[in-house]
C-alpha atoms as a PDB file:
ATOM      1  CA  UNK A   1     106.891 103.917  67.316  1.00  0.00           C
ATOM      2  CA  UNK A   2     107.637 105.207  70.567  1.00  0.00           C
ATOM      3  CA  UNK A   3     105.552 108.397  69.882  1.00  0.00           C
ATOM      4  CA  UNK A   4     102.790 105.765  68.964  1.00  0.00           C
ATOM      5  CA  UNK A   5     103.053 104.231  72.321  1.00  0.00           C
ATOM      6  CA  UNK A   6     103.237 107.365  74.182  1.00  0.00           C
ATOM      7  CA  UNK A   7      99.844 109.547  72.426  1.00  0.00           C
ATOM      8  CA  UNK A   8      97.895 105.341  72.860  1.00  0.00           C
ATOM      9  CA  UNK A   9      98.861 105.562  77.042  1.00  0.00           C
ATOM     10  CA  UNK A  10      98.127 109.129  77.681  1.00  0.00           C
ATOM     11  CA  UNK A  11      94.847 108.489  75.432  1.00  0.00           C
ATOM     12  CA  UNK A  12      93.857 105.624  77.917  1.00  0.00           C
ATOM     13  CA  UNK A  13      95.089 107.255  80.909  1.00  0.00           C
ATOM     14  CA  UNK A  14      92.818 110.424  79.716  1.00  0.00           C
ATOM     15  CA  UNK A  15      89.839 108.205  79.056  1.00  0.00           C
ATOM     16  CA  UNK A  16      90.120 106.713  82.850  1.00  0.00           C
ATOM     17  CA  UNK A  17      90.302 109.896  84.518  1.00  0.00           C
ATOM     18  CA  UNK A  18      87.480 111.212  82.254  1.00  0.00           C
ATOM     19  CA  UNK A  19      85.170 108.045  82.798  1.00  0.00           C
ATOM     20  CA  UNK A  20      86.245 107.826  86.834  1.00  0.00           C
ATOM     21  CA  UNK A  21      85.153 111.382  87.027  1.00  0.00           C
ATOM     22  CA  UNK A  22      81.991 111.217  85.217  1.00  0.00           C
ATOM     23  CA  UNK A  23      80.767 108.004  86.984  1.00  0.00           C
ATOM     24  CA  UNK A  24      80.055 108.838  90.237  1.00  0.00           C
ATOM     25  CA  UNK A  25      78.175 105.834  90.909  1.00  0.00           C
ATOM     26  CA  UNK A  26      81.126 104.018  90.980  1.00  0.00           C
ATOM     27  CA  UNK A  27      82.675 105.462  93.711  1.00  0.00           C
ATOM     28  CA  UNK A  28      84.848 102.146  95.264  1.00  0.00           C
ATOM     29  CA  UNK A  29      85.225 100.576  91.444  1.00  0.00           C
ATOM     30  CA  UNK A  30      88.315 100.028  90.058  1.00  0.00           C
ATOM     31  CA  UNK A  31      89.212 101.019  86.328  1.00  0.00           C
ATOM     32  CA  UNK A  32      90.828  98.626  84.322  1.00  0.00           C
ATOM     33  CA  UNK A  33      92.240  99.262  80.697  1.00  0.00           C
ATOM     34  CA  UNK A  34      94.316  95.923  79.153  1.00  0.00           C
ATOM     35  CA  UNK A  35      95.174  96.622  75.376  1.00  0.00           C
ATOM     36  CA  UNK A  36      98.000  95.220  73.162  1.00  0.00           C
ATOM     37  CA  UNK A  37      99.747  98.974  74.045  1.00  0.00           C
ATOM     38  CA  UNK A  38      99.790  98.983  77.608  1.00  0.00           C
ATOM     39  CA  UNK A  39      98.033  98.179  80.522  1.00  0.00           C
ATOM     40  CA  UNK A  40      95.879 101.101  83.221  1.00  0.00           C
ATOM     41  CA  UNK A  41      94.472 100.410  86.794  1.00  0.00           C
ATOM     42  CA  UNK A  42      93.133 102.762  88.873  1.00  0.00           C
ATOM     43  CA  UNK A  43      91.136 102.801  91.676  1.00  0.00           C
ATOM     44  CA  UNK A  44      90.288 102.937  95.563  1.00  0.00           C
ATOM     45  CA  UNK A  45      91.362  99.182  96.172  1.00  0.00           C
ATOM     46  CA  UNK A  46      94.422 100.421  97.896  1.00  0.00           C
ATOM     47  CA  UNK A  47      95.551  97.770 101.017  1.00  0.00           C
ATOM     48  CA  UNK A  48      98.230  97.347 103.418  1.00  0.00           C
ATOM     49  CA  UNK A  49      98.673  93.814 101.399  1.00  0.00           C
ATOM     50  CA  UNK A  50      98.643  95.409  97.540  1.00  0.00           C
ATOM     51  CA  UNK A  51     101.606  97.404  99.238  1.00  0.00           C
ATOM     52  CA  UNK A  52     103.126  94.701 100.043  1.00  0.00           C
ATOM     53  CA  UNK A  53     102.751  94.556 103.490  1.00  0.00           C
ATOM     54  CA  UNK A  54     100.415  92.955 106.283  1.00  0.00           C
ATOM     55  CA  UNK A  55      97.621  95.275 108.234  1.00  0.00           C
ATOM     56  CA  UNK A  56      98.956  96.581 111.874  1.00  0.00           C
ATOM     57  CA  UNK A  57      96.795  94.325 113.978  1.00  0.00           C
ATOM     58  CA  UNK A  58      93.518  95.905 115.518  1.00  0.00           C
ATOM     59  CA  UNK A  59      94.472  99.351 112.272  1.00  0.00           C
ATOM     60  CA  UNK A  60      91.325 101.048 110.916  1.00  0.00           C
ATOM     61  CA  UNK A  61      90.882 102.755 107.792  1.00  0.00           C
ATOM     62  CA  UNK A  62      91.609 106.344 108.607  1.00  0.00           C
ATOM     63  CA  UNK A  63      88.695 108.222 107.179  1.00  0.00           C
ATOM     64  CA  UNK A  64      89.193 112.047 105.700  1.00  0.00           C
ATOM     65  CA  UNK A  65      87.817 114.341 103.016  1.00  0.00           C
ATOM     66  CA  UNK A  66      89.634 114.079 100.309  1.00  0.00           C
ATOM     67  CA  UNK A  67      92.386 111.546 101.009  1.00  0.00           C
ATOM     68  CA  UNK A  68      91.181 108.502  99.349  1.00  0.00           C
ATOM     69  CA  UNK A  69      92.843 105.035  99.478  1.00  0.00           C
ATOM     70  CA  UNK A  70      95.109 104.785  95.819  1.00  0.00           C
ATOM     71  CA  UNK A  71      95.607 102.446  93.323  1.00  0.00           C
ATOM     72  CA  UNK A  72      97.437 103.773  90.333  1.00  0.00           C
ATOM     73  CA  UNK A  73      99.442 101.840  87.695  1.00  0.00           C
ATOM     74  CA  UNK A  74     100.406 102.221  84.337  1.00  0.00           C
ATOM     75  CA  UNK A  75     102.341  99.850  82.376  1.00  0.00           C
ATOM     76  CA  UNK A  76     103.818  99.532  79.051  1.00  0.00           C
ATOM     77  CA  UNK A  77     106.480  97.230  77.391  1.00  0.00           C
ATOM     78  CA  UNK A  78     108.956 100.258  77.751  1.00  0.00           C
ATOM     79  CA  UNK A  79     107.514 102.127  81.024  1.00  0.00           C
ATOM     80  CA  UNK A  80     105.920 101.649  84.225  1.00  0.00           C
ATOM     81  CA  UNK A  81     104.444 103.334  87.278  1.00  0.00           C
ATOM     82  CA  UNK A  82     102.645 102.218  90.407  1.00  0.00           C
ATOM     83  CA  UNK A  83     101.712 103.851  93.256  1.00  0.00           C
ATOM     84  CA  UNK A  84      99.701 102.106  95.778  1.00  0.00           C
ATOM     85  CA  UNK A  85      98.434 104.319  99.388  1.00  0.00           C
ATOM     86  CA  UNK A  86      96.734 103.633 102.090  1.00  0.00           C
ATOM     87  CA  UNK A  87      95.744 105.422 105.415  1.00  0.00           C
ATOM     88  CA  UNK A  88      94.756 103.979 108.782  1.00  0.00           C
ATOM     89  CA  UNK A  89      94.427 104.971 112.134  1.00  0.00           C
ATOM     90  CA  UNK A  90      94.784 102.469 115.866  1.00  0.00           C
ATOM     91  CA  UNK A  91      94.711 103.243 119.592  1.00  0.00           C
ATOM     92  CA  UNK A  92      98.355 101.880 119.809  1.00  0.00           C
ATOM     93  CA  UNK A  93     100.947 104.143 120.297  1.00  0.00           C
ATOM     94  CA  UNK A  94     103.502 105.454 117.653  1.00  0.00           C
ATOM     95  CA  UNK A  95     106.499 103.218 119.253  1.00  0.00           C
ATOM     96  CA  UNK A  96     103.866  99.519 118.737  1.00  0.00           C
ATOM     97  CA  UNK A  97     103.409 100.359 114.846  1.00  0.00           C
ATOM     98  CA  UNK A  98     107.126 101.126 114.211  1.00  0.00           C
ATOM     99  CA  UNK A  99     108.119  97.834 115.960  1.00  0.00           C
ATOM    100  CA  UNK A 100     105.765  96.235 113.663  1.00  0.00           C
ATOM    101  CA  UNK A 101     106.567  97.504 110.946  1.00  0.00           C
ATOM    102  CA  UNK A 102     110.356  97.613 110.840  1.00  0.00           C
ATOM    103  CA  UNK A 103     110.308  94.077 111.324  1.00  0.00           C
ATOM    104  CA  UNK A 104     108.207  93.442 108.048  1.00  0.00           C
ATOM    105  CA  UNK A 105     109.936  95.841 106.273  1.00  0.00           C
ATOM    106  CA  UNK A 106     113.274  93.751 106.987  1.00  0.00           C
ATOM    107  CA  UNK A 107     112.022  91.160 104.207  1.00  0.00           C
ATOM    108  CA  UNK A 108     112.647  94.226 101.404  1.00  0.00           C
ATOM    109  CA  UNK A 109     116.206  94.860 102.444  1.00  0.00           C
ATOM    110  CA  UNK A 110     118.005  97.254 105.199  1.00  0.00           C
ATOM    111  CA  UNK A 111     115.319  99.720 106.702  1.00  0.00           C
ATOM    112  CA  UNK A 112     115.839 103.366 106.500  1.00  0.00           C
ATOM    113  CA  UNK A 113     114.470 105.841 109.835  1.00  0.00           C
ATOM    114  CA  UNK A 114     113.941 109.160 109.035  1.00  0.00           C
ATOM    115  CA  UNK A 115     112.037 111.587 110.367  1.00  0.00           C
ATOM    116  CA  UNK A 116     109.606 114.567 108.805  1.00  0.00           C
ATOM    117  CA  UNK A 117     107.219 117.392 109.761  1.00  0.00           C
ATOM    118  CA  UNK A 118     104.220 115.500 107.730  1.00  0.00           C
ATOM    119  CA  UNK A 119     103.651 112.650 106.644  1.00  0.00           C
ATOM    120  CA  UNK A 120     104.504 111.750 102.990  1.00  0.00           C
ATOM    121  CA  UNK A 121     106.990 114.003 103.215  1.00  0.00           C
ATOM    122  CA  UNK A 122     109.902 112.715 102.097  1.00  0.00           C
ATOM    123  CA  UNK A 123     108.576 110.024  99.769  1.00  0.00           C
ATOM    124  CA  UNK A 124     110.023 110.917  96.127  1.00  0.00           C
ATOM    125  CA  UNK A 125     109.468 108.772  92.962  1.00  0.00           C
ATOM    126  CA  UNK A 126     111.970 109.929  89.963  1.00  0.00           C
ATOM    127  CA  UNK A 127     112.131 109.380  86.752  1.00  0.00           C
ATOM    128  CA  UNK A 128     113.512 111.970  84.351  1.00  0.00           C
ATOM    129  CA  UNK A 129     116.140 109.077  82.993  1.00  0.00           C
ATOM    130  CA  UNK A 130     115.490 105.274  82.277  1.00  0.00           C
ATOM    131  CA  UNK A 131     118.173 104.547  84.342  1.00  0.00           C
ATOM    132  CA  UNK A 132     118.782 107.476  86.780  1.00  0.00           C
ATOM    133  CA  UNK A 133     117.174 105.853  89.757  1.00  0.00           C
ATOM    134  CA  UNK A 134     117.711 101.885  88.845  1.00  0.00           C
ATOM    135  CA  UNK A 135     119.435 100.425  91.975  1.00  0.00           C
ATOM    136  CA  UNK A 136     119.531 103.943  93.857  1.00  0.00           C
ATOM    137  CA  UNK A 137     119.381 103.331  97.156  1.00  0.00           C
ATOM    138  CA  UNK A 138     116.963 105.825  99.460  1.00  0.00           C
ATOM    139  CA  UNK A 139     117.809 108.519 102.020  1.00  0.00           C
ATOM    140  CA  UNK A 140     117.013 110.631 104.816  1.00  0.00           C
ATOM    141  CA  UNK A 141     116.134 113.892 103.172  1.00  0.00           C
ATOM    142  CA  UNK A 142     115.011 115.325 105.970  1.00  0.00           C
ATOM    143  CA  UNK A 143     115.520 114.122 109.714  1.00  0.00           C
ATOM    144  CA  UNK A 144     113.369 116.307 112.281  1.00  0.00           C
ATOM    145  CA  UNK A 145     109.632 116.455 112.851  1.00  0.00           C
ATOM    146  CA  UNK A 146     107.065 114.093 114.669  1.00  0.00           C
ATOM    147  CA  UNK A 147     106.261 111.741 112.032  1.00  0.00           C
ATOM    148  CA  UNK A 148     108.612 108.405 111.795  1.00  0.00           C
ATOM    149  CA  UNK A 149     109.253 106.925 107.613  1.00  0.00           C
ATOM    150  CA  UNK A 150     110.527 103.824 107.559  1.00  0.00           C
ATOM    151  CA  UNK A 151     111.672 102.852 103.919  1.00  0.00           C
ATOM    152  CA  UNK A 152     113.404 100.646 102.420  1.00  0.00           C
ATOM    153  CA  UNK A 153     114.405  99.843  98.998  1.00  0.00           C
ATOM    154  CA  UNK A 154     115.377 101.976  96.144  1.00  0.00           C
ATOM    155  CA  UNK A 155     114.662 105.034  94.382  1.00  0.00           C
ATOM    156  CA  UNK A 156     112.589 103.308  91.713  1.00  0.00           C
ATOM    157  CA  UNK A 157     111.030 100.484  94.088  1.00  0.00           C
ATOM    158  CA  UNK A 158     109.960 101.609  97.359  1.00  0.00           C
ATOM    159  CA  UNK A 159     108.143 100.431 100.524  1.00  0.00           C
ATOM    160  CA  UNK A 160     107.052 103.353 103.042  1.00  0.00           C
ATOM    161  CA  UNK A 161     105.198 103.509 106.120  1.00  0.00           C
ATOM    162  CA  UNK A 162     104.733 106.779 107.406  1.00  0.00           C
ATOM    163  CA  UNK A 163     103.863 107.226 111.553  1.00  0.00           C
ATOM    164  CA  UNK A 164     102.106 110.191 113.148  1.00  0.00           C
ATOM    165  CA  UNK A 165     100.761 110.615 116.637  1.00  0.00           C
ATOM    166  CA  UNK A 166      97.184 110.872 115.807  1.00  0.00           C
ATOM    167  CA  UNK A 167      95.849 114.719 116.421  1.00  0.00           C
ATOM    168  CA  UNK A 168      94.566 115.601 119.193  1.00  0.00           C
ATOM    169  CA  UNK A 169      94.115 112.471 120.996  1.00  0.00           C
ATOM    170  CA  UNK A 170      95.918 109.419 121.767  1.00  0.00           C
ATOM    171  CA  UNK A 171      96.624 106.863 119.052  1.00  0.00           C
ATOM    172  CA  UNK A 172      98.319 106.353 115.552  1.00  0.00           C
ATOM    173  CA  UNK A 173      97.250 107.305 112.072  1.00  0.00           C
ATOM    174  CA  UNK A 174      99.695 105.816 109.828  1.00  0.00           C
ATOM    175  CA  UNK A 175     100.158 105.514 105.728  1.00  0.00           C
ATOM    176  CA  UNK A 176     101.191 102.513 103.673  1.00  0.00           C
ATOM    177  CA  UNK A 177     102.836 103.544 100.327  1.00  0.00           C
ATOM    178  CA  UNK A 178     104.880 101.347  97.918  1.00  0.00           C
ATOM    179  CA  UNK A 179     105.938 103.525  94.671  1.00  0.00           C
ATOM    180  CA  UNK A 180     107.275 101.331  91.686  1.00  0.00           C
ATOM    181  CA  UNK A 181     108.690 103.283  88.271  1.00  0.00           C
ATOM    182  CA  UNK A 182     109.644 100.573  86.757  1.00  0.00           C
ATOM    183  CA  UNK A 183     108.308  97.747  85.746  1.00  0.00           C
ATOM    184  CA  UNK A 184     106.800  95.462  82.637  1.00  0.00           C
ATOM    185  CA  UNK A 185     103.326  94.673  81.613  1.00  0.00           C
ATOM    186  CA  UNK A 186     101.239  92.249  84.183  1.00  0.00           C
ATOM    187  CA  UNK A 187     102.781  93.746  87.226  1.00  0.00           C
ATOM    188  CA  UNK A 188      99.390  96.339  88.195  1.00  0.00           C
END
């Protein structure tokens, strides 16, 4: 049965990464699969609010090739993923965004500060055991470098927003990111 369930997901899952590819006049669509096995979204929706979060006032989409806003879940009555990212950009500096954000973070739990050489860095999402990372709490893995994480939650329900001092210029690009690797069907 579980074999079933497995080969029917990584069927759909194949079939939305085939048909996402081969449309590309659907470049901003989402893909939606709903079936009695399990349930696949994917798409370029991604938002500061589907990560459970509100938009840094005045924040910009931060345009660049190949780094695409993401909406990606999969979800089965055994399994679930979700990983939801989005980049912007402001004029503010660094120190405005982390004030924001810490203090909407607070509503997820204690907030975590840590501190990488690029963004994303130290964002992990485990899951080689059903219950390895169920009520794991985060950590710094890493604590030098110019971009500011603050997370909160737990190995296998995270909120992240990463901070870098934009390139060359004055300003912020930042990245929402909530990660979810477990969950039941009707939460994508």
């Amino acid at each position: 049965m579980v074999r079933h369930l497995i080969i029917a997901v990584t069927a759909a899952s194949l079939l939305a990464i085939t048909a996402a590819g081969q449309d590309s006049q659907s470049g901003d669509k989402s893909f939606d699969v709903r079936s009695s096995v399990g349930d696949l979204h994917m798409g370029k929706d991604a938002d500061a609010g589907k990560a459970g979060l509100p938009l840094y006032p005045g924040a910009r989409v931060h345009h660049e090739e190949n780094n695409d806003p993401l909406n990606f879940g999969v979800l089965t009555e055994s399994f679930g993923f979700k990983i939801v990212v989005a980049k912007y950009e402001s004029d503010d500096a660094p120190a405005k965004i982390i004030d924001f954000y810490r203090g909407k973070l607070k509503r997820y739990g204690k907030v975590l500060e840590c501190h990488s050489q690029k963004e994303g860095g130290d964002v992990e999402a485990k899951n080689d055991d059903k219950d390895s990372n169920q009520g794991k709490q985060l950590k710094c893995e890493e604590d030098s470098g110019p971009v500011t994480e603050l997370k909160v939650g737990t190995e296998d329900d995270q909120h992240v927003v990463a901070v870098e001092p934009a390139d060359g210029h004055k300003g912020t690009t930042f990245s929402v990111i909530y990660v979810r690797t477990q969950g039941k069907r009707g939460d994508i």
